[in-house]
C-alpha atoms as a PDB file:
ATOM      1  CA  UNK A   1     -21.053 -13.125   3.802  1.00  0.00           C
ATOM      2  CA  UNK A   2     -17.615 -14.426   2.507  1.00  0.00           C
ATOM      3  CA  UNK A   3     -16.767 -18.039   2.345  1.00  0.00           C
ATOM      4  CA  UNK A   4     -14.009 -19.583   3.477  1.00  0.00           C
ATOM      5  CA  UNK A   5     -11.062 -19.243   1.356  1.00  0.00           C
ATOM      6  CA  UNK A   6     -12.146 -15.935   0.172  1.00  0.00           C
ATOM      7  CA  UNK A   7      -9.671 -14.274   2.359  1.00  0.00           C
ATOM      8  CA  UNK A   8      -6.463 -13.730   1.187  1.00  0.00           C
ATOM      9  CA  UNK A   9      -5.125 -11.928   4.252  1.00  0.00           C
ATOM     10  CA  UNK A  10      -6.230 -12.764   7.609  1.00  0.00           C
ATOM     11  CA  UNK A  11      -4.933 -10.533  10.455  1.00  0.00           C
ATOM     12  CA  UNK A  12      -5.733 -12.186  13.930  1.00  0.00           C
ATOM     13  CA  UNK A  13      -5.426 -10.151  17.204  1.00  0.00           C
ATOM     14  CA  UNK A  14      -2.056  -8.849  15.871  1.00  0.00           C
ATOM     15  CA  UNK A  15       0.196  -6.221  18.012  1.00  0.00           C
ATOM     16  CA  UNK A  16       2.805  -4.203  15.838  1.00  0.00           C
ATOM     17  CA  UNK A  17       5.687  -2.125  16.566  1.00  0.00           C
ATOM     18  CA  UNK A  18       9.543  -2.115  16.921  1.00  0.00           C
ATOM     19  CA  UNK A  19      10.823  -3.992  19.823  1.00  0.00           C
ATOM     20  CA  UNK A  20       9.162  -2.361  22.928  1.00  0.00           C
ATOM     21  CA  UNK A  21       7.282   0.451  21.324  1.00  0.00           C
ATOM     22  CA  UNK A  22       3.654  -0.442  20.385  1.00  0.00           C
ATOM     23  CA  UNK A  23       2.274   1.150  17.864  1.00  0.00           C
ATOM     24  CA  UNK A  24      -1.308  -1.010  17.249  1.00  0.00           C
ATOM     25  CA  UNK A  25      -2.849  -3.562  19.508  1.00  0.00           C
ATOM     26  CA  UNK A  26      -5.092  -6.533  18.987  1.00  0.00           C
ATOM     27  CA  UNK A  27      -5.912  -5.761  15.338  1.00  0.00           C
ATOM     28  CA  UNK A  28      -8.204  -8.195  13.469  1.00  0.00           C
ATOM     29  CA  UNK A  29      -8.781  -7.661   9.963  1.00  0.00           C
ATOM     30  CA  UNK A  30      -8.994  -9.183   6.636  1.00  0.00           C
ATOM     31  CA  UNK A  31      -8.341  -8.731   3.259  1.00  0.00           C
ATOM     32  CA  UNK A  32     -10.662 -10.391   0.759  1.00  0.00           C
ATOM     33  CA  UNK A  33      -9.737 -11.961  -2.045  1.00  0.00           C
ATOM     34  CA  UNK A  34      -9.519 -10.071  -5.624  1.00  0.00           C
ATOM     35  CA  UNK A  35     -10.199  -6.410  -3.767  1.00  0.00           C
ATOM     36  CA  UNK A  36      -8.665  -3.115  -3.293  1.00  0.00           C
ATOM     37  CA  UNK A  37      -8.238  -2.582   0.119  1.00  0.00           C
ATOM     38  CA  UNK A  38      -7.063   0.765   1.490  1.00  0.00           C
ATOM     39  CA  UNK A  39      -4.826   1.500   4.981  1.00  0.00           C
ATOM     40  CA  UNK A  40      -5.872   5.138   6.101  1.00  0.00           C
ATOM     41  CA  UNK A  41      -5.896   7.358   9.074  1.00  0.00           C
ATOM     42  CA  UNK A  42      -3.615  10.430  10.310  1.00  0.00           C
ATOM     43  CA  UNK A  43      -0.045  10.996  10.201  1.00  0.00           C
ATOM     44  CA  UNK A  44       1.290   8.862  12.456  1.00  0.00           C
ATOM     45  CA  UNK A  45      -1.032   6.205  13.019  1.00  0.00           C
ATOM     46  CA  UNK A  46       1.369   3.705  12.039  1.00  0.00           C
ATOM     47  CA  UNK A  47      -0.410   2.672   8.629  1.00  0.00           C
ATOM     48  CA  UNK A  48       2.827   1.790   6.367  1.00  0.00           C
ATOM     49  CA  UNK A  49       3.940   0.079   9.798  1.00  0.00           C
ATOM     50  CA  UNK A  50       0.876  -2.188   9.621  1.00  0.00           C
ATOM     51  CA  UNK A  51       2.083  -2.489   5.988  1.00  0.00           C
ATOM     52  CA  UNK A  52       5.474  -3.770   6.691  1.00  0.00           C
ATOM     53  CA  UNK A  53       3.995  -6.345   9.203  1.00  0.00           C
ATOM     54  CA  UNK A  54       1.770  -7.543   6.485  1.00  0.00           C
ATOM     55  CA  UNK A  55       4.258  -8.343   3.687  1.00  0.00           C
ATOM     56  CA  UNK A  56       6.392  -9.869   5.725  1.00  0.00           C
ATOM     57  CA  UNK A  57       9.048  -7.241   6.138  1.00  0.00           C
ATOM     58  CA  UNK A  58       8.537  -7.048   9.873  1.00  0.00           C
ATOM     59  CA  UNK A  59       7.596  -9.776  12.320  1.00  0.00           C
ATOM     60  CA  UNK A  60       4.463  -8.662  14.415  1.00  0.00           C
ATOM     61  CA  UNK A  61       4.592  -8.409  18.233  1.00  0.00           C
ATOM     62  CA  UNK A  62       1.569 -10.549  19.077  1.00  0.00           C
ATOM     63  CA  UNK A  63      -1.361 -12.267  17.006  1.00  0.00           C
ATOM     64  CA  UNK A  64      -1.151 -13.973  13.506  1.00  0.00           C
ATOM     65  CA  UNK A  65      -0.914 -13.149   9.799  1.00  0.00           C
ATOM     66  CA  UNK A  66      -2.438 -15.686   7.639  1.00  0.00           C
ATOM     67  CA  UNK A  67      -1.609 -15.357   3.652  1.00  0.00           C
ATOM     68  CA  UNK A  68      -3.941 -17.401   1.662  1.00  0.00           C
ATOM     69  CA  UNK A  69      -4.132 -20.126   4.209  1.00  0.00           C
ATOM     70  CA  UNK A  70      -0.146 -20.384   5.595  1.00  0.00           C
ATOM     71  CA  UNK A  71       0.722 -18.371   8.785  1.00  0.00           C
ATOM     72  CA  UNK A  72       3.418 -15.560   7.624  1.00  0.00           C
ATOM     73  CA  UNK A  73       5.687 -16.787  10.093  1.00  0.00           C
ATOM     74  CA  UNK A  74       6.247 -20.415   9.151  1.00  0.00           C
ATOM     75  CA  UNK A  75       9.032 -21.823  10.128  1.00  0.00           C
ATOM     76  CA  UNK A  76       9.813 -23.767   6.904  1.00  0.00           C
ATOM     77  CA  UNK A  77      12.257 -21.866   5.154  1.00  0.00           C
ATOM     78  CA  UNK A  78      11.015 -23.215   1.591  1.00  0.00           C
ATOM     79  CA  UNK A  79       7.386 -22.184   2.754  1.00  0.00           C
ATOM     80  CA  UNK A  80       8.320 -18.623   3.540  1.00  0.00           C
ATOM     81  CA  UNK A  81      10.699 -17.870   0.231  1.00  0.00           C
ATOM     82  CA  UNK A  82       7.416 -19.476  -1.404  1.00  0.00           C
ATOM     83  CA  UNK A  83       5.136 -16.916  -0.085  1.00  0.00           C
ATOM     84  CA  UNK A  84       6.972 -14.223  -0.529  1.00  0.00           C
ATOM     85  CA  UNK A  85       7.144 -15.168  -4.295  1.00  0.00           C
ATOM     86  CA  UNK A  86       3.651 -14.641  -3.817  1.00  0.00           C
ATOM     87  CA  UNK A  87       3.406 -10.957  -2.858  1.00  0.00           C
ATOM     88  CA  UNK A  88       4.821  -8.023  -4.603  1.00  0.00           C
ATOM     89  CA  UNK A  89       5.590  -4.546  -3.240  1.00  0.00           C
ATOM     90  CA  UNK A  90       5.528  -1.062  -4.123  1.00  0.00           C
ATOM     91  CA  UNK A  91       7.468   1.312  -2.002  1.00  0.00           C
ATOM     92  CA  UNK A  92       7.313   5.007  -1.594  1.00  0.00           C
ATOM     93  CA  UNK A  93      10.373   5.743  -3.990  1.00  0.00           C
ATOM     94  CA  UNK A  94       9.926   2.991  -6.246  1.00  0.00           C
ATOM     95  CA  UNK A  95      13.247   1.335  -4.476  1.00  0.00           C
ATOM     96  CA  UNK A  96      14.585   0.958  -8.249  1.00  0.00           C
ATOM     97  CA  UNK A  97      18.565   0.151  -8.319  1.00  0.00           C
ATOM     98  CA  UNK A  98      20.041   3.166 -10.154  1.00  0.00           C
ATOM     99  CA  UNK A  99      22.888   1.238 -11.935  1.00  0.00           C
ATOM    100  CA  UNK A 100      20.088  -0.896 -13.693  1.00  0.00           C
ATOM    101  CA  UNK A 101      18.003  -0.119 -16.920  1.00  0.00           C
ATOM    102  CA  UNK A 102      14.291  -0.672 -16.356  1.00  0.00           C
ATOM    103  CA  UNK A 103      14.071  -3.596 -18.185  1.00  0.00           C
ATOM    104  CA  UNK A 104      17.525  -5.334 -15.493  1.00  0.00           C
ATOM    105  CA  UNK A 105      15.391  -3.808 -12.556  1.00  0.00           C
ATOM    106  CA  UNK A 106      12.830  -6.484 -13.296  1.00  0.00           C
ATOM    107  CA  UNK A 107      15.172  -9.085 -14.934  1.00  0.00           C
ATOM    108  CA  UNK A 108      16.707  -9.694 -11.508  1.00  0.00           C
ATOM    109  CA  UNK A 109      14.246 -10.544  -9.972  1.00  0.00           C
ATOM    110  CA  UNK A 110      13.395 -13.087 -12.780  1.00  0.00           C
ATOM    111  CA  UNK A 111      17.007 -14.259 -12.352  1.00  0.00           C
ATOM    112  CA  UNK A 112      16.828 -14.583  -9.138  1.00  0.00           C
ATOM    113  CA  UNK A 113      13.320 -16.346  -8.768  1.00  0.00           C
ATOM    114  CA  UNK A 114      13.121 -18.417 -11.812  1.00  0.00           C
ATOM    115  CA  UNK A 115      14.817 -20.887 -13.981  1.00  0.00           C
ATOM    116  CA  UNK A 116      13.838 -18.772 -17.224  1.00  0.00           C
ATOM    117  CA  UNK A 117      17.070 -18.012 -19.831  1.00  0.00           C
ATOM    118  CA  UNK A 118      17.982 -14.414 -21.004  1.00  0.00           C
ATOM    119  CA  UNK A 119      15.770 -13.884 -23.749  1.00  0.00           C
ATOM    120  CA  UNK A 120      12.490 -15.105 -21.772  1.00  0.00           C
ATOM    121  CA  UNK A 121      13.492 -12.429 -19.086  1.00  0.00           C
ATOM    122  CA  UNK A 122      13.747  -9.668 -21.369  1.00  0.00           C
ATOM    123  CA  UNK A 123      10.545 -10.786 -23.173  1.00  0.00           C
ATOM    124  CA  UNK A 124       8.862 -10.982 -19.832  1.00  0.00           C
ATOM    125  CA  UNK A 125      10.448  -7.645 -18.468  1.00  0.00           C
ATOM    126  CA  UNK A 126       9.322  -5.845 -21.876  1.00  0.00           C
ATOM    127  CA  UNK A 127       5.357  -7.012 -21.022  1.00  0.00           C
ATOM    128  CA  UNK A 128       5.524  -5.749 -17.325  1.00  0.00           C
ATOM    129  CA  UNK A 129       6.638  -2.087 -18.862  1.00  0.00           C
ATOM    130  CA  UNK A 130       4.436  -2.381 -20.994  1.00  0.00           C
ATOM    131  CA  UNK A 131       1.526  -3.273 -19.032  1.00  0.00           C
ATOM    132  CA  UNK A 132       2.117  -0.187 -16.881  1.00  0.00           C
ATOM    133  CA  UNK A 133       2.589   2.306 -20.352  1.00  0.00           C
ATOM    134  CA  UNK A 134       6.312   2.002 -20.266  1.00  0.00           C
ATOM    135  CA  UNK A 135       6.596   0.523 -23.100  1.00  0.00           C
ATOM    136  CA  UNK A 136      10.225   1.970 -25.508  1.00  0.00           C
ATOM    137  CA  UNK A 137      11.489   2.803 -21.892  1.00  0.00           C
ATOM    138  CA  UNK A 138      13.281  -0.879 -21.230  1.00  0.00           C
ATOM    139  CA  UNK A 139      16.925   0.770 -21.762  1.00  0.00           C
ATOM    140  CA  UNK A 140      16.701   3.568 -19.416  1.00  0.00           C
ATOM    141  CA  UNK A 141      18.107   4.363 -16.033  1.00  0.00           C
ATOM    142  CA  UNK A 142      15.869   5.335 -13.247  1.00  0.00           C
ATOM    143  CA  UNK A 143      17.405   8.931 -13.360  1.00  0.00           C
ATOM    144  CA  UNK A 144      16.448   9.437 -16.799  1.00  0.00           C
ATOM    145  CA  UNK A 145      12.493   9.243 -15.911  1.00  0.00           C
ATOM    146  CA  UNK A 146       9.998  11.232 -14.293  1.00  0.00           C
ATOM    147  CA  UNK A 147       8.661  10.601 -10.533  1.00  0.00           C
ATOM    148  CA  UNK A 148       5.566   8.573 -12.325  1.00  0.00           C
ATOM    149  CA  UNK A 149       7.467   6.748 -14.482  1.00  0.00           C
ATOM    150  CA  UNK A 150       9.416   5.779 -11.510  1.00  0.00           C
ATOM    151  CA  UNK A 151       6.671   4.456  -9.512  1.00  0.00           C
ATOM    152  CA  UNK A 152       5.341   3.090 -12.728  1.00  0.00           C
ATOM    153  CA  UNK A 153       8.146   0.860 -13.274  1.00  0.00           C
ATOM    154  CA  UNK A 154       8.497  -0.116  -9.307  1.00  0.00           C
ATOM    155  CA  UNK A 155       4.997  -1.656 -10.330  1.00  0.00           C
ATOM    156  CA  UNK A 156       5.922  -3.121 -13.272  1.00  0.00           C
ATOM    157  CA  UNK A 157       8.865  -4.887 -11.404  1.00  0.00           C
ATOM    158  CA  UNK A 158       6.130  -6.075  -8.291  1.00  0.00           C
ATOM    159  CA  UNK A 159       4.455  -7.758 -10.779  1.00  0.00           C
ATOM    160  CA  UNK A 160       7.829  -9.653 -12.453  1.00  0.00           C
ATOM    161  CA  UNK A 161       6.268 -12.853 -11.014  1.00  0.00           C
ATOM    162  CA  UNK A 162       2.473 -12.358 -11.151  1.00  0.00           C
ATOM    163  CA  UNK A 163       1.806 -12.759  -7.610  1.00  0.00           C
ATOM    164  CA  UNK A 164      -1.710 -12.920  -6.566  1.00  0.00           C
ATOM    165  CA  UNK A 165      -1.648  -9.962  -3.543  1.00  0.00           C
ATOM    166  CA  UNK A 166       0.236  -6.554  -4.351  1.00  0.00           C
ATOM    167  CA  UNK A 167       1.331  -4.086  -1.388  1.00  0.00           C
ATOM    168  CA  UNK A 168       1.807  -0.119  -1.927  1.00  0.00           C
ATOM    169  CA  UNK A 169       2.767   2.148   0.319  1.00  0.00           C
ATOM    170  CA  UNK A 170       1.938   5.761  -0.444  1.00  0.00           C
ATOM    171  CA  UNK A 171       1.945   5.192  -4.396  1.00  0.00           C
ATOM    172  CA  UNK A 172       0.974   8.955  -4.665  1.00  0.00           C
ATOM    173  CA  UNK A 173       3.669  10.200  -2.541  1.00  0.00           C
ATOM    174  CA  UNK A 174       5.397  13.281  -4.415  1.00  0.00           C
ATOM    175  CA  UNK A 175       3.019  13.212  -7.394  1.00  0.00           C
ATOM    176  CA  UNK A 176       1.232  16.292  -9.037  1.00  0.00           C
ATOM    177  CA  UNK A 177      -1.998  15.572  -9.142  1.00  0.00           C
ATOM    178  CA  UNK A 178      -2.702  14.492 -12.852  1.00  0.00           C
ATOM    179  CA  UNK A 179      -0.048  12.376 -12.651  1.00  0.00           C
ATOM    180  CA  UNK A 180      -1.457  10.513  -9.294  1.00  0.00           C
ATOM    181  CA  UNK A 181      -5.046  10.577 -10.913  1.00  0.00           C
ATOM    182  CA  UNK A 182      -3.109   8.516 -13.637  1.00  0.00           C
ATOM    183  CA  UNK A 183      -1.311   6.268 -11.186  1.00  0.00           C
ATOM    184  CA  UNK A 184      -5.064   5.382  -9.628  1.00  0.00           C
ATOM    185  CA  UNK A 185      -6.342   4.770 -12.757  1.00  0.00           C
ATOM    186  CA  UNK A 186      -3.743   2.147 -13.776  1.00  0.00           C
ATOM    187  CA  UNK A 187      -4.056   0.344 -10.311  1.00  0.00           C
ATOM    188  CA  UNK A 188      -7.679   0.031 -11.005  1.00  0.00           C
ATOM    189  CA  UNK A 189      -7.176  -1.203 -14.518  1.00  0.00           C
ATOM    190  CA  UNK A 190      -5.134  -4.149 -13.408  1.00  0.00           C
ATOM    191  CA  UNK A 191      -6.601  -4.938 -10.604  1.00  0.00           C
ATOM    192  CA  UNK A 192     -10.308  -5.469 -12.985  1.00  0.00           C
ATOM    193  CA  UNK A 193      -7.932  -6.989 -15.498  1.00  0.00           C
ATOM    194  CA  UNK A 194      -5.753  -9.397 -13.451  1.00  0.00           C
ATOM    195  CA  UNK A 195      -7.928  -9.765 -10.081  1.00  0.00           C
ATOM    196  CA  UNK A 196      -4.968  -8.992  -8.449  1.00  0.00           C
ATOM    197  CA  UNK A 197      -5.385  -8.364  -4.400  1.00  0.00           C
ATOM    198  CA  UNK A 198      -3.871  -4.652  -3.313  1.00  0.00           C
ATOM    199  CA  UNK A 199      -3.248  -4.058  -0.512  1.00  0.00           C
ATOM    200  CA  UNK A 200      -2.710  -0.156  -0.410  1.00  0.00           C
ATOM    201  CA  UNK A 201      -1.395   2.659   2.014  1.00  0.00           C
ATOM    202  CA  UNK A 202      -2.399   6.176   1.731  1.00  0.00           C
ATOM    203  CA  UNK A 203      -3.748   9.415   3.185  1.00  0.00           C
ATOM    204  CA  UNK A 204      -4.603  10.800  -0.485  1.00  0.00           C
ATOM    205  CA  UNK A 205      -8.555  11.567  -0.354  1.00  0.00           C
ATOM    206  CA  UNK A 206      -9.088  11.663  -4.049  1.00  0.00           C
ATOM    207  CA  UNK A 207      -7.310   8.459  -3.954  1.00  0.00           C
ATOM    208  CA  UNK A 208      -9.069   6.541  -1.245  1.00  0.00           C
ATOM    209  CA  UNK A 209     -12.125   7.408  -3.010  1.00  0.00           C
ATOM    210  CA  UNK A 210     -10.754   6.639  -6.784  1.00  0.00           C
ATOM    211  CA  UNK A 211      -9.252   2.921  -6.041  1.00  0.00           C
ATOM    212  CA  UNK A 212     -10.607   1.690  -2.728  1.00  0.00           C
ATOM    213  CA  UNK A 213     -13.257  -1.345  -2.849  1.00  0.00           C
ATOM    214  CA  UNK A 214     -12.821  -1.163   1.533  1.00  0.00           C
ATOM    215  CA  UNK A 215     -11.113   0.738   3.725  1.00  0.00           C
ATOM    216  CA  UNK A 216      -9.756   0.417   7.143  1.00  0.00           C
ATOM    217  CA  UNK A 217      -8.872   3.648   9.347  1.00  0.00           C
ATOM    218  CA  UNK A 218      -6.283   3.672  12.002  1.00  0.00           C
ATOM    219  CA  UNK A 219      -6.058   6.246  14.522  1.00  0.00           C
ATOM    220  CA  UNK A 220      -2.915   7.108  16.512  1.00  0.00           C
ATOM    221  CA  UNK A 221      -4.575   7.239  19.960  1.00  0.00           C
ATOM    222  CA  UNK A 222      -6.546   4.395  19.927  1.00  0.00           C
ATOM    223  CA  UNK A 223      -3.623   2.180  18.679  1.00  0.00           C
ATOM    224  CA  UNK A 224      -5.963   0.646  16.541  1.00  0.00           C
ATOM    225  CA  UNK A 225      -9.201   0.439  14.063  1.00  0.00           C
ATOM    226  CA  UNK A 226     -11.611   3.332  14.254  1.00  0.00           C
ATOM    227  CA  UNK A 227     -13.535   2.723  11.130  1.00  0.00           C
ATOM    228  CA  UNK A 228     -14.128   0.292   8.540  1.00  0.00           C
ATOM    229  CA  UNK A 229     -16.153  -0.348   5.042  1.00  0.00           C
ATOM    230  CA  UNK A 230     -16.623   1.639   1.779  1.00  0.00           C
ATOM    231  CA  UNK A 231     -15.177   5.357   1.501  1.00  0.00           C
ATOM    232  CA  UNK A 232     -18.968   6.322   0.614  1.00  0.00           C
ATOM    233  CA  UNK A 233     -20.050   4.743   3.883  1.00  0.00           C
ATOM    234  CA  UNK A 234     -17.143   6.437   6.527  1.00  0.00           C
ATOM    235  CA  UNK A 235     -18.141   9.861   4.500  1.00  0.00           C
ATOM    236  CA  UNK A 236     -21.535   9.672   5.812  1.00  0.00           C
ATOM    237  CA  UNK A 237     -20.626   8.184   9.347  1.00  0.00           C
ATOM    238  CA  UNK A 238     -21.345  11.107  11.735  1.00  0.00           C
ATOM    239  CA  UNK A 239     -20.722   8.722  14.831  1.00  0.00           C
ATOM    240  CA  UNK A 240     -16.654   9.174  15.056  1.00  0.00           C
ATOM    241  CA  UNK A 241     -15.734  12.827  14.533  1.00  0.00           C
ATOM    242  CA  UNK A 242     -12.042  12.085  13.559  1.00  0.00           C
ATOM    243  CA  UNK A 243     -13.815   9.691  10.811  1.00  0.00           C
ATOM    244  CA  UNK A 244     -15.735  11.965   9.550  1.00  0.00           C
ATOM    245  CA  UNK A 245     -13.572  15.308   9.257  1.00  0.00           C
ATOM    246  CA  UNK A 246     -10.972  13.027   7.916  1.00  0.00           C
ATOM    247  CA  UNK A 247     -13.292  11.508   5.041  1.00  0.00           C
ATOM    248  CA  UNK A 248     -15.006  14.871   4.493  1.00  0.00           C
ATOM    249  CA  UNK A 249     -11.727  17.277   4.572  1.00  0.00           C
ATOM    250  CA  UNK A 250     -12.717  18.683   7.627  1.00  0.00           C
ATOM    251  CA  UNK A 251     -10.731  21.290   9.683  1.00  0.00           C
ATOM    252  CA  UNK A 252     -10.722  20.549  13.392  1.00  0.00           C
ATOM    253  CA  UNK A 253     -10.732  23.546  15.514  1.00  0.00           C
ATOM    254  CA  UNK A 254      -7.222  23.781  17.308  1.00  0.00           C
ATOM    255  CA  UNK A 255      -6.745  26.343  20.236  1.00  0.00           C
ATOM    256  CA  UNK A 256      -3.883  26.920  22.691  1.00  0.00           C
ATOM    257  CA  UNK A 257      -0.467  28.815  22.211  1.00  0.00           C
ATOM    258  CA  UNK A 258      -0.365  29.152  18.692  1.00  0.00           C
ATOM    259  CA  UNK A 259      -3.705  30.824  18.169  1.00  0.00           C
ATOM    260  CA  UNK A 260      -3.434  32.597  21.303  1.00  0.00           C
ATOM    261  CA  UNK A 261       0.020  34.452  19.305  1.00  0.00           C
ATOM    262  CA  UNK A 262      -1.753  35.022  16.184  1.00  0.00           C
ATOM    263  CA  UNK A 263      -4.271  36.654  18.325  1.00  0.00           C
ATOM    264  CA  UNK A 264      -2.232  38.932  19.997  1.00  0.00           C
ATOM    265  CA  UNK A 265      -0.571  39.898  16.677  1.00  0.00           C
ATOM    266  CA  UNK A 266      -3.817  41.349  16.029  1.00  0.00           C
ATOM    267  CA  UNK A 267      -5.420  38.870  13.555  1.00  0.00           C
ATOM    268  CA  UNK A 268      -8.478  38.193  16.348  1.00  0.00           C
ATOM    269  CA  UNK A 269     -11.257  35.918  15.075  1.00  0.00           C
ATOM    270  CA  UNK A 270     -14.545  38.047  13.757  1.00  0.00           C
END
């Protein structure tokens, strides 16, 4: 059993979606504390929708979002720039600005957020490559670097303030698969070395089952939680089959028009 304060995220009853279209209802969840904790389900479920709502980026329709104690939707304007000092985010793209070297990338956000002069900016934007193998890279531009090194350095800039709760949305999105398998590894490796919370988004199996700690699965239908608990766990839960074709790379049989044509061009099933 956790104890209290061992939640960092606390979803209560929350309904999300984009003025009058719904896409989840009543979802209660939470996040605890230190852990890797994994958004999954189908395309379309709404997971990096759940995501926005979480960090903020979105206001939710119903329900409440507690971040380590304070309700994301405080009205205290010094309260919510305060929190949001407190959560970093990693987008699909890596959202770098293309006029700015690495090393400026993270530097404004150290401008913007902190009181610290030139030279501690650069020293601090030099560790944050580093920390994510970037290190010799502080002078380039974003289009001078690989897809990885892209996402790589979106991380390293999420991290420009060491907040305590990191999102990422698809962080394997348009990766070969070495280069993913690299990209897990590193999240892991901070996350044991900082005990930094992730929150993370993603429909990559080898993935799910490399970083996640717990997992949450959406489903489209049901507008909200199907599943939760380790990836080892939902693999062997035979009770939901969308669960468990999903977890186990299952192919669901699909009949109707299409098969019916493939049929008919002579390619009938043995």
């Amino acid at each position: 059993m956790s104890r209290a304060g061992d939640h960092i995220i606390e979803a209560k009853a929350i309904s999300t979606g984009y003025g009058t279209q719904v896409i989840h209802e009543g979802l209660t969840f939470h996040v605890k504390r230190g852990e890797i904790f994994v958004i999954v389900g189908g395309s379309g479920c709404g997971k990096s929708t759940l995501l926005r709502h979480l960090c903020g980026l979105q206001p939710v329709l119903a329900g409440t979002i507690v971040i380590d104690g304070v309700p994301l939707d405080a009205e205290d304007d010094a309260v919510r720039a305060g929190m949001a000092q407190r959560m970093g985010v990693l987008f699909q793209s890596g959202a770098l600005f293309g006029s700015l070297t690495l090393a400026e990338n993270i530097e404004l956000v150290l401008e913007e957020y902190t009181d610290l002069p030139p030279a501690a900016r650069d020293a601090v934007a030099r560790t944050k490559l580093a920390m994510v193998g970037l290190s010799g890279y502080e002078n380039y531009l974003p289009s001078q670097i690989s897809g990885g090194m892209k996402k790589r350095a979106g991380l390293a800039r999420a991290m420009a303030l060491d907040p305590p709760l990191l999102f990422f949305d698809e962080p394997s999105a348009g990766l070969d698969p070495v280069t993913s398998a690299e990209l897990d590894h590193l999240i892991v490796q901070l996350n044991a070395s900082l005990g930094t919370t992730m929150v993370v988004v993603t429909h990559e199996l080898a993935s799910i089952f490399t970083i996640a700690q717990r997992v949450i699965m959406l489903e489209k239908g049901v507008r909200g939680i199907v599943a939760e608990g380790t990836p080892r766990e939902l693999q062997a839960d035979t009770s939901r089959p969308s669960v468990h074709a999903f977890f186990n790379r299952e192919r669901r049989a699909v009949r109707g028009a299409a098969s019916s044509a493939w049929e008919r061009c002579g390619h009938r099933s043995q």
